[in-house]
N, C-alpha and C. Protein backbone atom coordinates (compact mmCIF):
# COMPACT_ATOMS: atom_id res chain seq x y z
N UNK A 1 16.22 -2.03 1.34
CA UNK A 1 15.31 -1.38 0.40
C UNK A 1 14.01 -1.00 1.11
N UNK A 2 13.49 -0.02 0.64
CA UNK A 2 12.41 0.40 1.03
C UNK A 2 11.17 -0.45 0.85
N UNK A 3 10.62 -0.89 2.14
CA UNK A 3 9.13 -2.03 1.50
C UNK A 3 8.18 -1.39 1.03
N UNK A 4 7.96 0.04 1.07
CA UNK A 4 6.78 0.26 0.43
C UNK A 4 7.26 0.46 -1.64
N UNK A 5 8.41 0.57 -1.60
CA UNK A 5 8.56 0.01 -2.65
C UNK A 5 8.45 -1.02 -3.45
N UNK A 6 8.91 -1.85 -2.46
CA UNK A 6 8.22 -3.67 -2.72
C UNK A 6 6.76 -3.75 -2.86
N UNK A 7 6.42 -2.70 -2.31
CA UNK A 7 4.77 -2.65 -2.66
C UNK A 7 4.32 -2.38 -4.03
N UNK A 8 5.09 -1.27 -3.85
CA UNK A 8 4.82 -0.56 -5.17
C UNK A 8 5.37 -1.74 -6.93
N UNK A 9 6.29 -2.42 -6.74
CA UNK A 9 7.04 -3.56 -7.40
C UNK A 9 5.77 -4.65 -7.58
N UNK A 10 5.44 -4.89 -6.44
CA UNK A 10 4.79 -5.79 -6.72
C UNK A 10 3.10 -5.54 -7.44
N UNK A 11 2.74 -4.58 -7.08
CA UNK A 11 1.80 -4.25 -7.54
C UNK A 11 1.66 -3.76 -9.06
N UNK A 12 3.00 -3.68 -9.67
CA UNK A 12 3.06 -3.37 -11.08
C UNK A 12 3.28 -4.68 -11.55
N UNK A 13 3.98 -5.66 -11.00
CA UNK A 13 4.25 -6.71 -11.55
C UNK A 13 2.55 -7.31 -12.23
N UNK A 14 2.06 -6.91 -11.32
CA UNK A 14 0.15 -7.26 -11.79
C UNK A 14 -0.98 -6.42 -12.62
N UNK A 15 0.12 -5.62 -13.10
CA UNK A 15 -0.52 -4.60 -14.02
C UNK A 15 -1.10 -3.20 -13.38
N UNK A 16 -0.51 -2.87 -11.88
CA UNK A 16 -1.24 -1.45 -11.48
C UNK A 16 -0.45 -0.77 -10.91
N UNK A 17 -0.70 0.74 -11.78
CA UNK A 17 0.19 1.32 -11.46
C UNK A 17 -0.71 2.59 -10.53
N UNK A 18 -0.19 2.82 -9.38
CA UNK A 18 -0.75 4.38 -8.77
C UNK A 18 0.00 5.03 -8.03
N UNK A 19 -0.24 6.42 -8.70
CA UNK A 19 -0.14 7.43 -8.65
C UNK A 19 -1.05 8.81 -8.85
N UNK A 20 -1.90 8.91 -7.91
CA UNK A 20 -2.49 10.31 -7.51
C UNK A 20 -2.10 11.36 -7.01
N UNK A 21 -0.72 11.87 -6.93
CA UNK A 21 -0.19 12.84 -6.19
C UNK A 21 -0.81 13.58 -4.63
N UNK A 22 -1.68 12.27 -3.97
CA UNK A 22 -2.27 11.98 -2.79
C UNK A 22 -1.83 11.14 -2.28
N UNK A 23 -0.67 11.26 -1.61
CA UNK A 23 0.43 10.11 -0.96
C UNK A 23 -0.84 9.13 0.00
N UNK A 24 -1.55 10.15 0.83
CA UNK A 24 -3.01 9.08 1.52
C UNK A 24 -3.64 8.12 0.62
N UNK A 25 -4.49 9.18 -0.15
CA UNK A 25 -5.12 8.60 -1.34
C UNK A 25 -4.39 7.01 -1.98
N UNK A 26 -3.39 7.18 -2.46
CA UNK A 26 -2.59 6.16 -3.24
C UNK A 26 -2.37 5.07 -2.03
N UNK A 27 -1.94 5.26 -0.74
CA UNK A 27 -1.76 3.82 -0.11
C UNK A 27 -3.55 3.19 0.18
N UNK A 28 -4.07 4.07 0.34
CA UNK A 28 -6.16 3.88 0.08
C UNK A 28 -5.92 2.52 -1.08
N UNK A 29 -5.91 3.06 -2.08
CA UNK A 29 -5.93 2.32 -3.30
C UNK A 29 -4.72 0.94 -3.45
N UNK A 30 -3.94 1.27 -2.84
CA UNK A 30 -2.70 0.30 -2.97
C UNK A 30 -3.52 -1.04 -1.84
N UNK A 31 -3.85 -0.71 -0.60
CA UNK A 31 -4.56 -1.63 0.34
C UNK A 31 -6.04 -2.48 -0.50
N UNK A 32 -7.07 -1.38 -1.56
CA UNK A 32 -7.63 -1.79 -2.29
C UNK A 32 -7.07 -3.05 -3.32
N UNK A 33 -6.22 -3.05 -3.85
CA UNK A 33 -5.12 -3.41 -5.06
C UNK A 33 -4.98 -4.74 -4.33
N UNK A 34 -4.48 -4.54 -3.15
CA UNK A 34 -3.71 -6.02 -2.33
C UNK A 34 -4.62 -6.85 -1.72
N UNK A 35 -5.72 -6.01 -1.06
CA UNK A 35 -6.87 -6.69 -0.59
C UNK A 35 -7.79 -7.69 -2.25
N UNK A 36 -7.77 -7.22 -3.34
CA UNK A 36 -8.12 -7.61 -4.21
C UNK A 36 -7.23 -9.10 -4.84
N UNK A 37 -6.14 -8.82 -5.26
CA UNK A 37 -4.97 -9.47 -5.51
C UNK A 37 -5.34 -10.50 -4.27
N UNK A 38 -5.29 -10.67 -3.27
CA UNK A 38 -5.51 -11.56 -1.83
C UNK A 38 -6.75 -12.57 -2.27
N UNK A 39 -8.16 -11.84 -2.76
CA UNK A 39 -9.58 -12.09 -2.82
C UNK A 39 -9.08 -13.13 -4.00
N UNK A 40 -8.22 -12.52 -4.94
CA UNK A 40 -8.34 -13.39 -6.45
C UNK A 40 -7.52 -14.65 -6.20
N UNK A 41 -6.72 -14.84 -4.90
CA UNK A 41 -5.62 -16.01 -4.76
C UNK A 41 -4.81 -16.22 -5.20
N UNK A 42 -4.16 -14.64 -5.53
CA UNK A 42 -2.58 -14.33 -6.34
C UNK A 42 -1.87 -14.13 -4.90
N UNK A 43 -2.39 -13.48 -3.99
CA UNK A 43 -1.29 -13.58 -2.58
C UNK A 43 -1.84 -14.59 -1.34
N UNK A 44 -0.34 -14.95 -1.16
CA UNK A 44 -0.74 -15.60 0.45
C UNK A 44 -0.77 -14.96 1.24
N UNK A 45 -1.72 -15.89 2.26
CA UNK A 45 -2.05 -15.03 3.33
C UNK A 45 -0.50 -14.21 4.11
N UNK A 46 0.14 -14.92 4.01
CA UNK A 46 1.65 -13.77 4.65
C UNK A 46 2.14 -12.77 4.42
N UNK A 47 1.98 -12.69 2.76
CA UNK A 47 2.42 -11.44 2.09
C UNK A 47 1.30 -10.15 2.43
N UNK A 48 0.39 -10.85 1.92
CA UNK A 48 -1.24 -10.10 2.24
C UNK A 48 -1.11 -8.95 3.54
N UNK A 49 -1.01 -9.97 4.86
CA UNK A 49 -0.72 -9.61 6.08
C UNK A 49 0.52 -8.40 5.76
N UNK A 50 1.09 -8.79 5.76
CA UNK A 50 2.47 -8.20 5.44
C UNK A 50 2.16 -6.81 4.61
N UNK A 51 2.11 -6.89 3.47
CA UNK A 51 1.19 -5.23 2.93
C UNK A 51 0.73 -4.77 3.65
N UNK A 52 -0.87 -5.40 4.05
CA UNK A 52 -1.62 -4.15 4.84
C UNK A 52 -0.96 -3.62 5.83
N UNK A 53 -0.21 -4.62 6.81
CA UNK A 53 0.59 -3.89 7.95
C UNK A 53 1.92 -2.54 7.44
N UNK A 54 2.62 -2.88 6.40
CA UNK A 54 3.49 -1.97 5.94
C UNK A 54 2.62 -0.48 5.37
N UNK A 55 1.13 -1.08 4.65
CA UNK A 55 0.62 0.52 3.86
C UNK A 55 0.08 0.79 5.32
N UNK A 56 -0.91 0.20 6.15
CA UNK A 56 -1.21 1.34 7.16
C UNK A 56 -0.51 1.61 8.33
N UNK A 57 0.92 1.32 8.81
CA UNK A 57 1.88 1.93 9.11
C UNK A 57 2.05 2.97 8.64
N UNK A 58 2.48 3.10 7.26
CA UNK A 58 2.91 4.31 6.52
C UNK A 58 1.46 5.10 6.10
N UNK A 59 0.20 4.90 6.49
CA UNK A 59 -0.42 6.05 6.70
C UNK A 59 -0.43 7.00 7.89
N UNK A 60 -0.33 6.04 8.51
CA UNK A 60 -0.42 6.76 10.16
C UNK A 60 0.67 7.63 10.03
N UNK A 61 2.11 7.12 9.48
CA UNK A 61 3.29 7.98 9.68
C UNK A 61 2.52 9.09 8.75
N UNK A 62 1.87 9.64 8.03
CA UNK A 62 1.45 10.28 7.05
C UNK A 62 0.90 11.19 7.99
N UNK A 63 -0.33 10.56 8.21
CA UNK A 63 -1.38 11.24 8.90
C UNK A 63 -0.37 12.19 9.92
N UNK A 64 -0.01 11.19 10.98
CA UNK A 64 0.39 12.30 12.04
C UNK A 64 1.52 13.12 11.75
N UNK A 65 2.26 12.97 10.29
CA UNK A 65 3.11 14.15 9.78
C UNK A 65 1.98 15.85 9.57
N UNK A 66 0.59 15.10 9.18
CA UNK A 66 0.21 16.19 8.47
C UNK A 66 -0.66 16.80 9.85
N UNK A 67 -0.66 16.06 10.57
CA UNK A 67 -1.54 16.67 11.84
C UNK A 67 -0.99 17.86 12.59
N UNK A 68 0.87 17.19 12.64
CA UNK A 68 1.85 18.11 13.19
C UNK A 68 2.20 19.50 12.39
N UNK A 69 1.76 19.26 11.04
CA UNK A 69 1.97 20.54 10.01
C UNK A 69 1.12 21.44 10.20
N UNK A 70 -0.31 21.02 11.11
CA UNK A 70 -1.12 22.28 11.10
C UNK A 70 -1.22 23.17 12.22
């Protein structure tokens, strides 16, 4: 399965849902979401780790998709 889905799963499981039709934008906010969730002592430090490394992976893959588009 896709983990940024698990992202996305888990982050509804806590009441948030996003979607900005700004694929950047939305993992912005999703790292916000998890970094928060982390602060409140709903995640351990592993999972925590684990998100940020999976959303800013998948920005970079973003970014340098859109770098190559121009």
């Amino acid at each position: 399965m896709d983990k940024m889905l698990d992202i996305y799963e888990l982050l509804k499981t806590y009441g948030t849902y996003i979607y900005t039709r700004d694929p950047i934008g939305d993992l912005m906010l999703m790292e916000d979401e998890i970094r928060e969730l982390y602060k409140a002592n709903v995640l351990d430090s592993k999972d925590y780790q684990m998100a940020l490394l999976l959303i800013r992976q998948e920005t970079t893959k973003l970014r340098m998709k859109e770098n190559n588009q121009s």
